[in-house]
Structures are given as structure tokens and as C-alpha cells.
N, C-alpha and C. Protein backbone atom coordinates (compact mmCIF):
# COMPACT_ATOMS: atom_id res chain seq x y z
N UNK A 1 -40.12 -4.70 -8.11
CA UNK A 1 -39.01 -5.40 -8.74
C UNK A 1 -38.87 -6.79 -8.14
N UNK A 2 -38.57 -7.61 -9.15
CA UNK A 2 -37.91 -9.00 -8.69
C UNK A 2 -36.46 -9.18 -7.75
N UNK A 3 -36.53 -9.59 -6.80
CA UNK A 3 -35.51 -10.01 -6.00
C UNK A 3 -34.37 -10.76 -6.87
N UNK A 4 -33.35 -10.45 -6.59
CA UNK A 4 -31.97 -12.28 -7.32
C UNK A 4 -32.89 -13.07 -7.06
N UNK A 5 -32.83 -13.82 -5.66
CA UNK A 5 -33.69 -14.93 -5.55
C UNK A 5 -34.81 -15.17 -6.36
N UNK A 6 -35.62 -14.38 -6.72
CA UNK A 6 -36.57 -14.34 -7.60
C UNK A 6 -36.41 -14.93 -8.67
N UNK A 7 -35.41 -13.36 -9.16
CA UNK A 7 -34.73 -14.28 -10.66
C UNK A 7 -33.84 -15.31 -10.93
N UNK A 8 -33.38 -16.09 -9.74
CA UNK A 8 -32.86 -17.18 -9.72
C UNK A 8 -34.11 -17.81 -10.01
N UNK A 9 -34.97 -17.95 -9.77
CA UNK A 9 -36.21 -19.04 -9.13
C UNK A 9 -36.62 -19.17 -11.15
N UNK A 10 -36.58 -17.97 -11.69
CA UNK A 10 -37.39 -17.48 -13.20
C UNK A 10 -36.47 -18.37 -14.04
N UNK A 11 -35.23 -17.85 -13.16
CA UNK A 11 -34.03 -18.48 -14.55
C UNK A 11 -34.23 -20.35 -14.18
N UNK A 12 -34.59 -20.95 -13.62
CA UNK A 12 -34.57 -22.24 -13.39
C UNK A 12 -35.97 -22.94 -13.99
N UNK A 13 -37.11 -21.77 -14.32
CA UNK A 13 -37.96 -21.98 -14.58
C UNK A 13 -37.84 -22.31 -16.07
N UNK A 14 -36.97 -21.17 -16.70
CA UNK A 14 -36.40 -20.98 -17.87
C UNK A 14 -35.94 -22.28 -18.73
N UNK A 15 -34.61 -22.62 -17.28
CA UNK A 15 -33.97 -23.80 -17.90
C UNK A 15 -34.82 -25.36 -17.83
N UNK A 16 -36.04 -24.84 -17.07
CA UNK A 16 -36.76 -26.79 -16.75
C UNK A 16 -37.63 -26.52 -18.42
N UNK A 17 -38.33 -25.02 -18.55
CA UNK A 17 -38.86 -25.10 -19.88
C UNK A 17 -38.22 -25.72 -21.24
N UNK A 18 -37.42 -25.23 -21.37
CA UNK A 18 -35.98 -25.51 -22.39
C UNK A 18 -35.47 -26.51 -22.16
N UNK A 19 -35.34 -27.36 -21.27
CA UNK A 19 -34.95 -28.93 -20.98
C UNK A 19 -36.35 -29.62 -21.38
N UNK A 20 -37.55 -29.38 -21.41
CA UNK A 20 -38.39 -30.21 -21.78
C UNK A 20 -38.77 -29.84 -23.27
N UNK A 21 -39.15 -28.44 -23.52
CA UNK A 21 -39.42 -28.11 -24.91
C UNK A 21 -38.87 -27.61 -25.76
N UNK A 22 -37.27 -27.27 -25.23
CA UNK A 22 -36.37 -26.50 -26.01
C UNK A 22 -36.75 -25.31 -26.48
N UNK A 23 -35.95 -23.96 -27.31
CA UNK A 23 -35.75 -22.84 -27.07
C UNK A 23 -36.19 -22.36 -28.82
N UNK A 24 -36.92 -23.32 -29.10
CA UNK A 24 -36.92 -22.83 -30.67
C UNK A 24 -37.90 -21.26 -31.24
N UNK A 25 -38.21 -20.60 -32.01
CA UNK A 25 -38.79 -19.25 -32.11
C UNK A 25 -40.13 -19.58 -31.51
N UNK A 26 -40.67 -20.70 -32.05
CA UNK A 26 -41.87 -21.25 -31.89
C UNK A 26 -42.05 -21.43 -30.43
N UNK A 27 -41.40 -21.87 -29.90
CA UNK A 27 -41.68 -22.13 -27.64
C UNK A 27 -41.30 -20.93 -27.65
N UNK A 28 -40.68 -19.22 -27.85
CA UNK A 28 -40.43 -18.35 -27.63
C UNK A 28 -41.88 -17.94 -27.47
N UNK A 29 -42.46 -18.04 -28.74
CA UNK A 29 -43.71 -17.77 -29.22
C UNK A 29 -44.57 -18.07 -28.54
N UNK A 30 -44.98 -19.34 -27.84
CA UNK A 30 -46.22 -19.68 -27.02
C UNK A 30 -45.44 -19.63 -25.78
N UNK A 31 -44.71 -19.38 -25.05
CA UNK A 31 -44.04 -18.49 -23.75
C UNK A 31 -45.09 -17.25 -23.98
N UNK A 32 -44.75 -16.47 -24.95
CA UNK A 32 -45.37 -14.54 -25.09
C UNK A 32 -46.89 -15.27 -24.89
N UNK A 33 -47.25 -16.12 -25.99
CA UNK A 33 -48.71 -16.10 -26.08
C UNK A 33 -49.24 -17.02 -24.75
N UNK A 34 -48.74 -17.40 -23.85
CA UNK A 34 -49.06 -17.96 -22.55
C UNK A 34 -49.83 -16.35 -21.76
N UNK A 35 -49.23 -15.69 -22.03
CA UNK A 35 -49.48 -14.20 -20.96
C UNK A 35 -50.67 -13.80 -21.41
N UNK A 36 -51.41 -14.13 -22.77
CA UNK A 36 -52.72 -13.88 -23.13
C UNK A 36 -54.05 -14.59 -22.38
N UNK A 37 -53.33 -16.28 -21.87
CA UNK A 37 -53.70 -16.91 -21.07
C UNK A 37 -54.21 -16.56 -19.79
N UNK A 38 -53.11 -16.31 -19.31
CA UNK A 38 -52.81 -15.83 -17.84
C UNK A 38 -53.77 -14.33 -17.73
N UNK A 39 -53.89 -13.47 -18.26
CA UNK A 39 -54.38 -12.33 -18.53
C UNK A 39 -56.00 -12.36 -18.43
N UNK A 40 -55.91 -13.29 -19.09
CA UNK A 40 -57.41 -13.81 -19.20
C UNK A 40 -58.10 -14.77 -18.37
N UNK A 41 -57.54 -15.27 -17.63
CA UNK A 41 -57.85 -15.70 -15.82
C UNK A 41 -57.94 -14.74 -14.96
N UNK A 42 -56.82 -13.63 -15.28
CA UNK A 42 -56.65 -12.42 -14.02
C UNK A 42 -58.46 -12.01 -14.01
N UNK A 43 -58.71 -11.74 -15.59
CA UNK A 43 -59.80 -11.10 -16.07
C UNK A 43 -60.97 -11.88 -15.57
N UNK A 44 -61.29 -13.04 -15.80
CA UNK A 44 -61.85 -13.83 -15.50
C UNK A 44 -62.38 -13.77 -13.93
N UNK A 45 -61.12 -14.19 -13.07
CA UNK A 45 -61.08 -13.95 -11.26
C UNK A 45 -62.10 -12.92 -10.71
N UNK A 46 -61.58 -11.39 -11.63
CA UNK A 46 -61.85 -10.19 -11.27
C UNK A 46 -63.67 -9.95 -11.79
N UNK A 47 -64.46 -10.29 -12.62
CA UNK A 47 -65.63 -10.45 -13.10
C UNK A 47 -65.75 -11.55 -12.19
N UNK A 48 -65.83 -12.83 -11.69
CA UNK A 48 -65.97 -13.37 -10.67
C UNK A 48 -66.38 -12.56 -9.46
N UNK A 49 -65.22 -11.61 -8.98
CA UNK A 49 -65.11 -11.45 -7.43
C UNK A 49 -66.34 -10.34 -8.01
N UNK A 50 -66.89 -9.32 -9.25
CA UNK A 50 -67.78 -8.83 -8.98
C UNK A 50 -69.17 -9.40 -9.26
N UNK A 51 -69.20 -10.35 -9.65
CA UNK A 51 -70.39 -11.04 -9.84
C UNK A 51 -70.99 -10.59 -11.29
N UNK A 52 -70.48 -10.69 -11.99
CA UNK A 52 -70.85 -9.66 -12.85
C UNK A 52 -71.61 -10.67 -13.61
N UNK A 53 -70.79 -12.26 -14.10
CA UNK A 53 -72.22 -13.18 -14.76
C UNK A 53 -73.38 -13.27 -13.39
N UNK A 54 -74.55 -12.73 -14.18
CA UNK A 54 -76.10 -13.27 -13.27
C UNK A 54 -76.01 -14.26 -13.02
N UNK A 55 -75.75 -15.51 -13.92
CA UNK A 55 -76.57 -16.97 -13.81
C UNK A 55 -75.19 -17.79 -13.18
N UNK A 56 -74.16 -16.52 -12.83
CA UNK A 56 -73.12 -17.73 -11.83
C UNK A 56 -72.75 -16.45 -10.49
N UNK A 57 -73.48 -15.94 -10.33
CA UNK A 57 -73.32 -14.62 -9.52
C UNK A 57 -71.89 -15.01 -8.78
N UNK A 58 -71.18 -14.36 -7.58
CA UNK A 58 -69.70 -14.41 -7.15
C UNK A 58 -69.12 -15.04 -7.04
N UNK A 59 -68.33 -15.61 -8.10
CA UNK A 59 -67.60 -16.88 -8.01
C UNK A 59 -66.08 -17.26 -7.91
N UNK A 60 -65.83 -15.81 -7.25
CA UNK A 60 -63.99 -15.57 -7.24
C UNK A 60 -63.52 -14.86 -6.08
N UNK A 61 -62.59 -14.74 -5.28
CA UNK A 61 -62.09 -13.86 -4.19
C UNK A 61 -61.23 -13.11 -4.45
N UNK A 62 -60.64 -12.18 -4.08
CA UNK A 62 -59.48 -11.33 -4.42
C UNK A 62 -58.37 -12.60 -4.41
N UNK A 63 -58.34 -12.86 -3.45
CA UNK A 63 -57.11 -13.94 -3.12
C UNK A 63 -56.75 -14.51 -4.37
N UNK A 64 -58.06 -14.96 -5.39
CA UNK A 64 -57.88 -15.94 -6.68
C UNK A 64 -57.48 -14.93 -7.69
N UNK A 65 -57.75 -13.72 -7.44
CA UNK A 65 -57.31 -12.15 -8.46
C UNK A 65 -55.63 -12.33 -7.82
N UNK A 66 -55.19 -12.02 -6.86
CA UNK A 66 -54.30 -12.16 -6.74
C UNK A 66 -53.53 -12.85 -6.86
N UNK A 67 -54.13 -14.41 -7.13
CA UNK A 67 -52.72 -15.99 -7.36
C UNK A 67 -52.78 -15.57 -8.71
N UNK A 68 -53.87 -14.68 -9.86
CA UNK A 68 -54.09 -14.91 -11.15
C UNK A 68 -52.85 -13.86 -11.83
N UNK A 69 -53.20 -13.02 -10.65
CA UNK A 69 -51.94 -11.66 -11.51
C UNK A 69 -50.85 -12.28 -10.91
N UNK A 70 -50.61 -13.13 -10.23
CA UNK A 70 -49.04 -13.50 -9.90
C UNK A 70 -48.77 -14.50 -11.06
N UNK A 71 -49.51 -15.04 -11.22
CA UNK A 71 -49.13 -15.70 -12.53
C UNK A 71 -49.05 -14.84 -13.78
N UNK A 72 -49.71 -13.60 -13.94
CA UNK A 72 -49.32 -13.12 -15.09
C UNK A 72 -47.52 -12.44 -15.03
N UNK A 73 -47.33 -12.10 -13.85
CA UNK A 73 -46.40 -11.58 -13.73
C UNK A 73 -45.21 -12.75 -13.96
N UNK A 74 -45.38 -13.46 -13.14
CA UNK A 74 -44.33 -15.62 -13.78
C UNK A 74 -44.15 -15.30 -15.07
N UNK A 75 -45.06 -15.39 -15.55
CA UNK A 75 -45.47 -16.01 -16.89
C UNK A 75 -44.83 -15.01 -17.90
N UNK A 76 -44.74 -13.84 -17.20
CA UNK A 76 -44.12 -12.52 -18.16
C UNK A 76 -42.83 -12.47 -17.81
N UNK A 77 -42.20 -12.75 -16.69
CA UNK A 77 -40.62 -12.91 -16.20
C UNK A 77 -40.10 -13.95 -17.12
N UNK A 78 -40.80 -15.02 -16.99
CA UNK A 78 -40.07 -16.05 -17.98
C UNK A 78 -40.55 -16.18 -19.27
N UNK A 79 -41.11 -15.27 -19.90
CA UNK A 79 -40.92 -15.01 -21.51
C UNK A 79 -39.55 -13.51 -21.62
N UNK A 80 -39.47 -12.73 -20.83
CA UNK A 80 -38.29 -12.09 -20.95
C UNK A 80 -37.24 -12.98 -20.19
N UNK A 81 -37.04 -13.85 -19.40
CA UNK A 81 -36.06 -14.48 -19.27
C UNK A 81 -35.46 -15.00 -20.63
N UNK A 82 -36.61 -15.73 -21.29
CA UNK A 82 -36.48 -16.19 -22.34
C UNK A 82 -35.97 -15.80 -23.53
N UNK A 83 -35.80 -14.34 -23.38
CA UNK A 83 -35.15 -14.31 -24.91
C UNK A 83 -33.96 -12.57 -24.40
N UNK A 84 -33.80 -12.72 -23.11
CA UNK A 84 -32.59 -11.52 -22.59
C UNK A 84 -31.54 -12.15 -21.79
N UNK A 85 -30.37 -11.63 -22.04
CA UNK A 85 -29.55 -12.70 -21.17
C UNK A 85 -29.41 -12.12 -19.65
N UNK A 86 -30.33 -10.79 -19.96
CA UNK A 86 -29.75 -9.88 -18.41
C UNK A 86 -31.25 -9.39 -18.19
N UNK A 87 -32.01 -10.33 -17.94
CA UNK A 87 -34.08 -10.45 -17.90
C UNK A 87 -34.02 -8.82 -16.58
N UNK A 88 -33.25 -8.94 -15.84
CA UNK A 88 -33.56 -7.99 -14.48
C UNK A 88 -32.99 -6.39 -15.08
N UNK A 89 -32.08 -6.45 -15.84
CA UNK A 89 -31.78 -5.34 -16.22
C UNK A 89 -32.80 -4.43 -17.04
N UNK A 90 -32.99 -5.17 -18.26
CA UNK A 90 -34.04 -4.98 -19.21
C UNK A 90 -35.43 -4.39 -18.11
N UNK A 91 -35.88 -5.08 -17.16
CA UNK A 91 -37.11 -4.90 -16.19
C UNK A 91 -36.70 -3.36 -15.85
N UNK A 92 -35.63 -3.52 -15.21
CA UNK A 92 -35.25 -1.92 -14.45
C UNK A 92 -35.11 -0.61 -15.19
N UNK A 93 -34.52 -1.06 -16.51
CA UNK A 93 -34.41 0.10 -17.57
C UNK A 93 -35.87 0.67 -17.58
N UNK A 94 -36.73 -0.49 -17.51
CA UNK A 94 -38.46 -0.21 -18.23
C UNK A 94 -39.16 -0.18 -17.17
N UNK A 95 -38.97 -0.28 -16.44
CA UNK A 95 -39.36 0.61 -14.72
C UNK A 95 -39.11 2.01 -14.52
N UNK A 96 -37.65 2.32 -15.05
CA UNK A 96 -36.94 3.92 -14.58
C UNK A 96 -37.90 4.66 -16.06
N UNK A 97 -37.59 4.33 -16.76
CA UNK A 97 -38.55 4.79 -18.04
C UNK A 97 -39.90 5.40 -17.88
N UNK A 98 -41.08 4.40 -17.23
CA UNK A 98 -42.20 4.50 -17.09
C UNK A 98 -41.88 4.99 -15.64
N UNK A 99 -42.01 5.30 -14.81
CA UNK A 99 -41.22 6.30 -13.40
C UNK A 99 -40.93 7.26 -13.59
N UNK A 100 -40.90 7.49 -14.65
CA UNK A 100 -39.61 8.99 -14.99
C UNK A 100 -40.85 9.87 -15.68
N UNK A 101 -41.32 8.79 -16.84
CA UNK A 101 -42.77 9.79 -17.41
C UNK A 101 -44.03 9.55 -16.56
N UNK A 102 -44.26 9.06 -15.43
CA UNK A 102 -45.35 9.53 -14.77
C UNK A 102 -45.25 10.28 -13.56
N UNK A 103 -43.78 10.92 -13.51
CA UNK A 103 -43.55 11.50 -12.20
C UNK A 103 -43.55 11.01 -10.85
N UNK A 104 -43.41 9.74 -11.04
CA UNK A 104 -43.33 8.64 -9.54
C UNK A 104 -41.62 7.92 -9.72
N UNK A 105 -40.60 8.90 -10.99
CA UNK A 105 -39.23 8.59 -10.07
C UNK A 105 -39.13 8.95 -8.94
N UNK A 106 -37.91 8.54 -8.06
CA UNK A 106 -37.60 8.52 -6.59
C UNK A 106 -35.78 9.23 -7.47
């Protein structure tokens, strides 16, 4: 889970987006479709760290897997920032949810 601080940090991210490109369906829209982006670097990193292209053999570290999924995770906080007024609640509902059906509630 995201910390307040966290989601302080998302919600400011929110408001610098929307101060430069405003909040129309369309910036809703390439917010979601940013995470296809991001997804596809994680992917990218991870075929890297195994070398998996021959003709560019290992060209990634975990470390770069790891800045890549932190960005998918950004990038997914502030498209639900973006269109919930309570982004942390919504997260927790859909945490206890998926917790509950894989038998890893607490």
C-alpha cells in the first residue's frame, strides 16, 4: 500500500498534470494508456536483464526492472488519482478483495 505521504506526493502529481494539460476524457485517456508504456519498459528491462535478444545479449539490471515497475506503479496511482476522489480507498477495497480470494487475508 501507498503511504498519505505517498498519496500526497500522487495527488500533486495529479494537480501539476491538470495544470499543464487539464482533465479532459481525452488526458484521462492517455494517463490509462501511459501504463501500456510503462509496462512495456518493465517488459523490456526484464528481457534485458535475461539476455534474451542474441545480437544485444544483457543489457538491463534488476535495479532498471525495478525503477521500470516503480514507474508502472506512478503511472497507475495517478491514472486512479485521476478519475477517484478517494484514489487510496478504491486501492484498499481492491487489495482486501484480491487477499480475501487468494487466501493471503490477514
Amino acid at each position: 500500500m501507498l503511504t498519505s505521504d505517498q498519496w500526497s506526493t500522487i495527488k500533486r502529481l495529479v494537480d501539476w498534470l491538470d495544470s499543464t494539460n487539464g482533465r479532459s476524457r481525452e488526458e484521462i485517456g492517455l494517463r490509462i494508456l501511459k501504463l501500456t508504456e510503462e509496462v512495456g519498459e518493465a517488459g523490456q528491462a526484464w528481457i534485458g536483464v535475461q539476455g534474451q535478444n542474441p545480437r544485444k545479449g544483457v543489457t538491463h539490471t534488476i535495479a532498471d526492472v525495478q525503477d521500470e515497475l516503480c514507474d508502472v506503479i506512478v503511472t497507475a496511482a495517478v491514472a486512479l488519482a485521476s478519475i477517484s476522489g478517494e484514489p487510496e480507498d478504491v486501492l484498499a477495497e481492491k487489495l482486501a478483495k484480491i487477499a480475501a480470494r487468494s487466501g493471503a487475508a490477514t
